[in-house]
PDB file of N, CA and C in Angstrom:
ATOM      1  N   UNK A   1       2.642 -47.982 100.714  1.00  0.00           N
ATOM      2  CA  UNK A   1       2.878 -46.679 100.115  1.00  0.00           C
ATOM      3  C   UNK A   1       2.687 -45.599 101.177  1.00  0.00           C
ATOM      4  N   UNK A   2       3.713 -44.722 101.090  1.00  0.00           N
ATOM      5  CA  UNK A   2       3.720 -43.622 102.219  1.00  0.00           C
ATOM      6  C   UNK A   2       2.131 -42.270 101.658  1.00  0.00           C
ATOM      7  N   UNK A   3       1.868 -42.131 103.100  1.00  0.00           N
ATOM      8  CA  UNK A   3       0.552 -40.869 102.833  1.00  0.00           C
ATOM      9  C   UNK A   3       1.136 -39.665 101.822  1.00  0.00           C
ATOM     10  N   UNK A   4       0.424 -38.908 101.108  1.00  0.00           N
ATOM     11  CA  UNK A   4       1.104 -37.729 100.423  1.00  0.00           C
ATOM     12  C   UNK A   4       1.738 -36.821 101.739  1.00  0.00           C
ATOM     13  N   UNK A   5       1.027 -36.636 102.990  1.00  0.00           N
ATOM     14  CA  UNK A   5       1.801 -35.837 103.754  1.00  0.00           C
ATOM     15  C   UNK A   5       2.741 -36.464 104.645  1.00  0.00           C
ATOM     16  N   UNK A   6       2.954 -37.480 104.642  1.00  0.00           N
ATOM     17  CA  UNK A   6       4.455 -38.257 104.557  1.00  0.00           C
ATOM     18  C   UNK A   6       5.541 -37.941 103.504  1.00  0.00           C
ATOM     19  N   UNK A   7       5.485 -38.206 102.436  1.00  0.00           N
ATOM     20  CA  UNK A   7       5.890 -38.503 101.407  1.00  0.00           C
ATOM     21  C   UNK A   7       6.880 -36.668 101.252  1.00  0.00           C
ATOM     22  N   UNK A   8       6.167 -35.914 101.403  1.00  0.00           N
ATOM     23  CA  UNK A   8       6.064 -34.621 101.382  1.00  0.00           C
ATOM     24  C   UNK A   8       6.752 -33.837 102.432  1.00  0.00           C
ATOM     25  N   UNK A   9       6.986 -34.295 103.701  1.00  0.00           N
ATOM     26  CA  UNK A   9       7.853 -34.235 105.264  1.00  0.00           C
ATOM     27  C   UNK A   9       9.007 -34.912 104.943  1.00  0.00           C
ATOM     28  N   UNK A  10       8.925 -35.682 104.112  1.00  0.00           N
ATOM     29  CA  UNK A  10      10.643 -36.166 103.794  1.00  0.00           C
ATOM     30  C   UNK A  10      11.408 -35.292 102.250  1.00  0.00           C
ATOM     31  N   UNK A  11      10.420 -34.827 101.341  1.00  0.00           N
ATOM     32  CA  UNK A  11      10.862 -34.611 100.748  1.00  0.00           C
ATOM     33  C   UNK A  11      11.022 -33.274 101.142  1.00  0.00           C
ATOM     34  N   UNK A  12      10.492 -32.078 101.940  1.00  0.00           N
ATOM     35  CA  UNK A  12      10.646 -31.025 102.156  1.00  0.00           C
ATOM     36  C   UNK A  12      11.802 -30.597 103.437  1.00  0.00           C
ATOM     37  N   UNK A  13      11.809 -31.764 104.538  1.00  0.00           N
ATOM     38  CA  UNK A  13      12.658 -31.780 105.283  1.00  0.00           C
ATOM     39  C   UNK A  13      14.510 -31.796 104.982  1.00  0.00           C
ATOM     40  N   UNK A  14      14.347 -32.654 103.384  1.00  0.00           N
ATOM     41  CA  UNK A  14      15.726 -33.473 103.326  1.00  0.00           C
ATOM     42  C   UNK A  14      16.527 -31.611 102.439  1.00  0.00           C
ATOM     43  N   UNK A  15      15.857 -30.308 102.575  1.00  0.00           N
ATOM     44  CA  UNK A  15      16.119 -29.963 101.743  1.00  0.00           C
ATOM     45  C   UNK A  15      16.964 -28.158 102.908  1.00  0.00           C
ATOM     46  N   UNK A  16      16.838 -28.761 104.085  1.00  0.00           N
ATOM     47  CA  UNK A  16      17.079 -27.977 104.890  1.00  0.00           C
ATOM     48  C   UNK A  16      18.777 -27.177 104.895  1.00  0.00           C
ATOM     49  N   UNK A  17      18.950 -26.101 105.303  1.00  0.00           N
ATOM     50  CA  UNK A  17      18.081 -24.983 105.700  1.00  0.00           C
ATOM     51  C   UNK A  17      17.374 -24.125 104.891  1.00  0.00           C
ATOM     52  N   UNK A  18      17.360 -24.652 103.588  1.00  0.00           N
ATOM     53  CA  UNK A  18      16.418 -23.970 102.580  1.00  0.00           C
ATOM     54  C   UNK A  18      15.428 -24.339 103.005  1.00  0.00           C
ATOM     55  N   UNK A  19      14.124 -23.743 102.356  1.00  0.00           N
ATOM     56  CA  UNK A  19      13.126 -23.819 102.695  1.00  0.00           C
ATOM     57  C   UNK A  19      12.478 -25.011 100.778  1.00  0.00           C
ATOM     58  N   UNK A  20      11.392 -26.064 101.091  1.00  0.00           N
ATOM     59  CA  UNK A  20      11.209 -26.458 100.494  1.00  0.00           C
ATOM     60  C   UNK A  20       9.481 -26.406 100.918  1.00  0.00           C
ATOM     61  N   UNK A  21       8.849 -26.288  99.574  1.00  0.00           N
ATOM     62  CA  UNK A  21       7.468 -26.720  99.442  1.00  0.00           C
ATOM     63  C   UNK A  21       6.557 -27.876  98.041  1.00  0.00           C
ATOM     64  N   UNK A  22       6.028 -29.177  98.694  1.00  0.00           N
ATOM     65  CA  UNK A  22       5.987 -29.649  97.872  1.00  0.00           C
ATOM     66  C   UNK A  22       4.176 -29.755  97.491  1.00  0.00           C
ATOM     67  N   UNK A  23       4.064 -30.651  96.579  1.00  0.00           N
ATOM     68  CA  UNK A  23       2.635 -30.302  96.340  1.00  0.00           C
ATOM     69  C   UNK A  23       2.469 -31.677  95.342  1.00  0.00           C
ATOM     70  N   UNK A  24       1.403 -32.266  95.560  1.00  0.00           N
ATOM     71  CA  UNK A  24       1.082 -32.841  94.217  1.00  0.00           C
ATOM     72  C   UNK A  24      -0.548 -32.602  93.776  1.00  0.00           C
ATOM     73  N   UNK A  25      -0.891 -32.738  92.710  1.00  0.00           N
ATOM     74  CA  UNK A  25      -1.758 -31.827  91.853  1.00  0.00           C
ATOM     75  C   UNK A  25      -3.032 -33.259  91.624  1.00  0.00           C
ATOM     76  N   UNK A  26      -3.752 -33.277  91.451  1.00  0.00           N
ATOM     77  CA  UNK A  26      -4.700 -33.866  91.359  1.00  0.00           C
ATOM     78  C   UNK A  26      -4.702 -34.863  90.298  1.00  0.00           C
ATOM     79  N   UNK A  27      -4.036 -35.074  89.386  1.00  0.00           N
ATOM     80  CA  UNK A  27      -3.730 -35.903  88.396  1.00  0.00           C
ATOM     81  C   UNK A  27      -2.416 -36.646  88.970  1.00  0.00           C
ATOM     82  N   UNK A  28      -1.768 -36.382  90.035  1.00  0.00           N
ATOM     83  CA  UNK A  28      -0.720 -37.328  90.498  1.00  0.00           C
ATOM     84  C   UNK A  28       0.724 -36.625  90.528  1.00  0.00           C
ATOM     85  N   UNK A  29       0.895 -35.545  89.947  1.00  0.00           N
ATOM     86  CA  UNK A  29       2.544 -35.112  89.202  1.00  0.00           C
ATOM     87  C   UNK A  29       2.834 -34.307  91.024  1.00  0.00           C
ATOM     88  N   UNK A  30       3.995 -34.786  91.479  1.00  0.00           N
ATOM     89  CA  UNK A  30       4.687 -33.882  92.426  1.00  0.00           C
ATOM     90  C   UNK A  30       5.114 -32.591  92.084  1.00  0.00           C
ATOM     91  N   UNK A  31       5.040 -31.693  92.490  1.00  0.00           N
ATOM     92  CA  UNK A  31       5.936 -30.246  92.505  1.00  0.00           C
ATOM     93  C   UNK A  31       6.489 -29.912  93.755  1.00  0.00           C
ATOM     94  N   UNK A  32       7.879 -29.492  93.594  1.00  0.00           N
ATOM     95  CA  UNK A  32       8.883 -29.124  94.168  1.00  0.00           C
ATOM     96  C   UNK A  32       9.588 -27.748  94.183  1.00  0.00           C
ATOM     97  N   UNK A  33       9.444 -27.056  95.139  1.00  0.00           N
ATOM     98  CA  UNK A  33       9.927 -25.675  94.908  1.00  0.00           C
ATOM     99  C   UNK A  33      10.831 -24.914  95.977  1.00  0.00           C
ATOM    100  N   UNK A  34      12.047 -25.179  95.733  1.00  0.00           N
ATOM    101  CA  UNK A  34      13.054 -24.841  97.144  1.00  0.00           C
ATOM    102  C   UNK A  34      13.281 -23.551  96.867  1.00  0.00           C
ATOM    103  N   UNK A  35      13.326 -22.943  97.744  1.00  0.00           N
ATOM    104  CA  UNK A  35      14.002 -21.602  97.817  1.00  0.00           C
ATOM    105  C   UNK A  35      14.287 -21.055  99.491  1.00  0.00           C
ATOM    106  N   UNK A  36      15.243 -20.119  99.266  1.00  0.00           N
ATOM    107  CA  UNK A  36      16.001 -19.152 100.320  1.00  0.00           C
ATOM    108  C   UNK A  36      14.811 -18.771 101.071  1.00  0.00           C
ATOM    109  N   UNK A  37      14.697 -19.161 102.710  1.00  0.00           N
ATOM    110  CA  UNK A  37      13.830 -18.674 103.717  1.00  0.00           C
ATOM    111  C   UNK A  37      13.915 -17.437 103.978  1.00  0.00           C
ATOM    112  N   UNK A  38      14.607 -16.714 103.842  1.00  0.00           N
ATOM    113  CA  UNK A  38      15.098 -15.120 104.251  1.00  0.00           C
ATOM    114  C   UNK A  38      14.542 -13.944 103.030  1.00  0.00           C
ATOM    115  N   UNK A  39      14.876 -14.394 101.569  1.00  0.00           N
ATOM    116  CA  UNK A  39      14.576 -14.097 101.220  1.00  0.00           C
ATOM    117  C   UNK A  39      13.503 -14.039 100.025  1.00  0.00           C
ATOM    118  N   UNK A  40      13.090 -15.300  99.889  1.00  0.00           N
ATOM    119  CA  UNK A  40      12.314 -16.249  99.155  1.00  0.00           C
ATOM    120  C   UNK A  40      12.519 -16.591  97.754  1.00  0.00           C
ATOM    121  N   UNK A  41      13.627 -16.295  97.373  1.00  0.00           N
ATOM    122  CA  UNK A  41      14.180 -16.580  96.124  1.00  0.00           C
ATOM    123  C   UNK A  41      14.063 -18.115  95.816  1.00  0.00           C
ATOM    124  N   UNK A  42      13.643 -18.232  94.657  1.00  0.00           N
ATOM    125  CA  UNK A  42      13.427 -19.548  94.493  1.00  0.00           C
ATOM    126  C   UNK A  42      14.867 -19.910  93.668  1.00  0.00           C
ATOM    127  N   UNK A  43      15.347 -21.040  94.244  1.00  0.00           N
ATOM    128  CA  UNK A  43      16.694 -21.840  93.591  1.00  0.00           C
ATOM    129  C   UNK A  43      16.202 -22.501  92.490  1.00  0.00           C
ATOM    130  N   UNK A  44      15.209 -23.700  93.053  1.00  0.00           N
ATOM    131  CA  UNK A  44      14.821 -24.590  92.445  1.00  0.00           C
ATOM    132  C   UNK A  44      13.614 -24.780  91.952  1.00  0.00           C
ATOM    133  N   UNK A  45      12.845 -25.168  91.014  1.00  0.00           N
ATOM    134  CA  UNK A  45      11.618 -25.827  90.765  1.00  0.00           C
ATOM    135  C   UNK A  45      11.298 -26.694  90.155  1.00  0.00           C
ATOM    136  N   UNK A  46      11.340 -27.976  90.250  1.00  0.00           N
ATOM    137  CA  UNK A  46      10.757 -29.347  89.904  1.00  0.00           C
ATOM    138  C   UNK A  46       9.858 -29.939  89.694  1.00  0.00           C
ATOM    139  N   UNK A  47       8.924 -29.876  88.545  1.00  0.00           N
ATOM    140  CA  UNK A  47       7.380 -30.699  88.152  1.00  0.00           C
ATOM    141  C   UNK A  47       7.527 -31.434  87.505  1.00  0.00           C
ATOM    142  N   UNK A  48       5.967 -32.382  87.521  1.00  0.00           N
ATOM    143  CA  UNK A  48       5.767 -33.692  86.985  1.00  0.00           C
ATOM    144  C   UNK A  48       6.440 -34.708  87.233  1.00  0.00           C
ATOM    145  N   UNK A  49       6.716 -34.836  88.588  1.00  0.00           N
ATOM    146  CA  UNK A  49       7.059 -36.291  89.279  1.00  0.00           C
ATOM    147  C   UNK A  49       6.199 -37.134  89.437  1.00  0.00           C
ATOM    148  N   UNK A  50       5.516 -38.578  88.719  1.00  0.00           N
ATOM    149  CA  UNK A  50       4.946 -39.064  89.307  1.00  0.00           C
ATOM    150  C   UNK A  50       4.951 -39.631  90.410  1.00  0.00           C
ATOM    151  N   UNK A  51       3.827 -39.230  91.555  1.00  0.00           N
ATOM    152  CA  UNK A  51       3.999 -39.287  92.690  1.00  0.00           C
ATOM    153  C   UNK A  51       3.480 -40.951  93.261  1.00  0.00           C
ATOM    154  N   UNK A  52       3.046 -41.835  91.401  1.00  0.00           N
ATOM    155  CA  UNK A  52       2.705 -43.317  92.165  1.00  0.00           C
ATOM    156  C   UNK A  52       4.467 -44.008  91.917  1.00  0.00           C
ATOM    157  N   UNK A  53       5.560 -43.658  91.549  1.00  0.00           N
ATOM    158  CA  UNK A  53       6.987 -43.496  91.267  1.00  0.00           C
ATOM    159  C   UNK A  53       7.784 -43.567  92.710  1.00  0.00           C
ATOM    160  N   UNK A  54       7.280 -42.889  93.817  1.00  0.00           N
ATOM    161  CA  UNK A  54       7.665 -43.005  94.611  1.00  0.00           C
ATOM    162  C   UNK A  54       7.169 -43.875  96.253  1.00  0.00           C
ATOM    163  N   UNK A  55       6.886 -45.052  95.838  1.00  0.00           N
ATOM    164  CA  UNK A  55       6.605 -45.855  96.366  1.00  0.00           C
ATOM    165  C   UNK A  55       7.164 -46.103  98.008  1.00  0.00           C
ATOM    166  N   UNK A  56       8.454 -46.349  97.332  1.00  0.00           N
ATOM    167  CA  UNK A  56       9.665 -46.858  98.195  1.00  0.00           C
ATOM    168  C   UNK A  56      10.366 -45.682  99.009  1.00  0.00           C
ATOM    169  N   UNK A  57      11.274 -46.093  99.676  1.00  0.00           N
ATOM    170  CA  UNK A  57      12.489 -45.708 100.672  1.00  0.00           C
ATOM    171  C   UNK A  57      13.372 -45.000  99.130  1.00  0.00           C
ATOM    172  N   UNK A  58      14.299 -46.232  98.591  1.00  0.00           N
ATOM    173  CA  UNK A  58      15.002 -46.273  97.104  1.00  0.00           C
ATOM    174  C   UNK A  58      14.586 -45.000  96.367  1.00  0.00           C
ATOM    175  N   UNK A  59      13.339 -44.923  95.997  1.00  0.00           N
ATOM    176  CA  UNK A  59      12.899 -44.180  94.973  1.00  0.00           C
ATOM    177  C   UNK A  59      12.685 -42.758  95.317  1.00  0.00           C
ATOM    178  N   UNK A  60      12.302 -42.378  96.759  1.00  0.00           N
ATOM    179  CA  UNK A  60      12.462 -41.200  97.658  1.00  0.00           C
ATOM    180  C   UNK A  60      13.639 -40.575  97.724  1.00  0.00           C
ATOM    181  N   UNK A  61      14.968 -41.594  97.927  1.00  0.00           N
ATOM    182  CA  UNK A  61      15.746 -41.137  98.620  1.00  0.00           C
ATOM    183  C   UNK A  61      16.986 -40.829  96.943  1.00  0.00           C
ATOM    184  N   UNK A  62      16.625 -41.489  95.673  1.00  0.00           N
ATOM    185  CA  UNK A  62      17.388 -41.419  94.025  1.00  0.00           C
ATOM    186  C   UNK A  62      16.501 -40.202  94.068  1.00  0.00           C
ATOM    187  N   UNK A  63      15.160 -39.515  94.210  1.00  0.00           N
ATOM    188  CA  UNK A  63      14.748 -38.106  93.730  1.00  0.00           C
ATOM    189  C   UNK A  63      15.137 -37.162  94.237  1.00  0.00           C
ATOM    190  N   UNK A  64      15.322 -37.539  95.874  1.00  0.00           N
ATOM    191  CA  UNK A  64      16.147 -36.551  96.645  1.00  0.00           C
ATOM    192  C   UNK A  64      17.442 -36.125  95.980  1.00  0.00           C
ATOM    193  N   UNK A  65      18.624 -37.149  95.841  1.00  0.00           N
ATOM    194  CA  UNK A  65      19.857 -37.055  95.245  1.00  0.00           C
ATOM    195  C   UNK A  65      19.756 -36.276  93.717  1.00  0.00           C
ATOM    196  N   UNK A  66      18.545 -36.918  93.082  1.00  0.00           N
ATOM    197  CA  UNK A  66      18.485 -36.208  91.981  1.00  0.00           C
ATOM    198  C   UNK A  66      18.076 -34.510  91.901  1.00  0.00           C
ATOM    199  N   UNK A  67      17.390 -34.111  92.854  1.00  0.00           N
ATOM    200  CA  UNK A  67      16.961 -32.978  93.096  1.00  0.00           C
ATOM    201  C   UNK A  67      18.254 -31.993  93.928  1.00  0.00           C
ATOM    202  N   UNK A  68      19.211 -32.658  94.815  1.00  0.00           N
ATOM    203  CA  UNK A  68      20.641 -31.829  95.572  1.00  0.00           C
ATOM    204  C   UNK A  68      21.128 -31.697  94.042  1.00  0.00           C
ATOM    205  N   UNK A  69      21.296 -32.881  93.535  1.00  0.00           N
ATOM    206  CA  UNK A  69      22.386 -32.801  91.879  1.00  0.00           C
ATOM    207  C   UNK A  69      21.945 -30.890  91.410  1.00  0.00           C
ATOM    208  N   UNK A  70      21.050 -31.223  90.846  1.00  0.00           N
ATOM    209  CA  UNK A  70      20.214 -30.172  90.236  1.00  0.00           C
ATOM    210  C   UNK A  70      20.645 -29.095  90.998  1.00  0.00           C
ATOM    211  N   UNK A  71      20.252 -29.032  92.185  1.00  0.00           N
ATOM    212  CA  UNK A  71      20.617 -27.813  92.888  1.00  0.00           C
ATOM    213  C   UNK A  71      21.848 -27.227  92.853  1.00  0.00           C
ATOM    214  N   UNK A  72      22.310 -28.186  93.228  1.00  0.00           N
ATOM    215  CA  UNK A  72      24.176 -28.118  93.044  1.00  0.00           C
ATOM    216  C   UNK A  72      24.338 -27.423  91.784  1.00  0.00           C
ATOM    217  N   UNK A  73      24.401 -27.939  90.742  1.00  0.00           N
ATOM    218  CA  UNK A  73      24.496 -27.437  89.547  1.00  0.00           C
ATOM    219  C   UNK A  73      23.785 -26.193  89.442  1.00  0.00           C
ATOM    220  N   UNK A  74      22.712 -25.421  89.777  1.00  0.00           N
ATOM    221  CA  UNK A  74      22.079 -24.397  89.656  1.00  0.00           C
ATOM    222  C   UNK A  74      23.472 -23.362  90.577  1.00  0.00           C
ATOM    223  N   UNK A  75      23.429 -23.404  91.494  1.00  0.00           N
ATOM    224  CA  UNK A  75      24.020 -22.857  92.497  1.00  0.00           C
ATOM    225  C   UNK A  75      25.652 -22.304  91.552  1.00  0.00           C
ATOM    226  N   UNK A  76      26.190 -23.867  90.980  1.00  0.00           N
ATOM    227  CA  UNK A  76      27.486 -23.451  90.511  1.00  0.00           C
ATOM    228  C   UNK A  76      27.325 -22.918  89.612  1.00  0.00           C
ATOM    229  N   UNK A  77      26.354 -22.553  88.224  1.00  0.00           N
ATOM    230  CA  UNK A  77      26.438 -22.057  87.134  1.00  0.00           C
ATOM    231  C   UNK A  77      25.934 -20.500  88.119  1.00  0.00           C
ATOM    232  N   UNK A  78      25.073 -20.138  88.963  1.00  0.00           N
ATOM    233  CA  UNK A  78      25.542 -18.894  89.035  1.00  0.00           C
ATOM    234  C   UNK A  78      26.134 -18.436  90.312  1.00  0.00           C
ATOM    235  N   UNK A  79      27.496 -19.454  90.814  1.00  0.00           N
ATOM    236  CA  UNK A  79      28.691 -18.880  91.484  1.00  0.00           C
ATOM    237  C   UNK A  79      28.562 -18.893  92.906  1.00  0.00           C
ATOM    238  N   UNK A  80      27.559 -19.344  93.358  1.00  0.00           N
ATOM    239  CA  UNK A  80      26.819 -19.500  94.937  1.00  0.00           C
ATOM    240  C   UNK A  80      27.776 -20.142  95.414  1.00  0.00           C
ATOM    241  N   UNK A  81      27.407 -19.841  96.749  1.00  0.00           N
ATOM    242  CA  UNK A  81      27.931 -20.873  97.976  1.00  0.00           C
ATOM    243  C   UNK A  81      27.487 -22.626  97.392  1.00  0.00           C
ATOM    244  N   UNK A  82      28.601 -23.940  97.504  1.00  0.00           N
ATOM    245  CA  UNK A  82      28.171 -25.073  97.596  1.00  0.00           C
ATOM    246  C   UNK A  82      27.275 -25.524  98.743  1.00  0.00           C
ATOM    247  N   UNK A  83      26.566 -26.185  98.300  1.00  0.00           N
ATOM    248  CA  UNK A  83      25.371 -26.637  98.916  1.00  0.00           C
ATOM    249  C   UNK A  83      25.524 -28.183  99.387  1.00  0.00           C
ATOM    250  N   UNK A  84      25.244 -28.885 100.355  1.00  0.00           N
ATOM    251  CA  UNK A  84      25.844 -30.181 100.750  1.00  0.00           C
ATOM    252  C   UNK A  84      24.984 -31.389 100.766  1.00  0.00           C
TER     253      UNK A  84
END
């Protein structure tokens, strides 16, 4: 199982050039909170991931995808630039 500040360098890295900050809370749940570096607008925010869920490579890399989805979709309902 990857360290939380592993775990946390991939999930905040994969989210570039936005800015991402992640966190998990003392009972286990991940939080996820991307937003615009320039101006700090938050796009996204994502809680209660269990963080014993992400074990694997697989399971890192389906939350990632699941978290661009999301974004994507945020972005198009209000008319933004696509996001990749």
């Amino acid at each position: 199982m990857l360290s939380t500040l592993e775990l946390r360098h991939l999930i905040e890295s994969a989210f570039l050039p936005l800015s991402c900050e992640c966190r998990i809370d003392p009972g286990g749940s991940l939080h996820a909170q991307i937003f615009e570096p320039v101006t700090g607008r938050v796009e996204l925010l994502v809680t209660g991931i269990p963080a014993s869920s992400l074990s694997g490579n697989l399971a890192i890399t389906k939350l990632i995808g699941d978290i661009r989805h999301d974004l994507k979709a945020t972005h198009e309902r209000r008319g933004l630039q696509r996001i990749r």
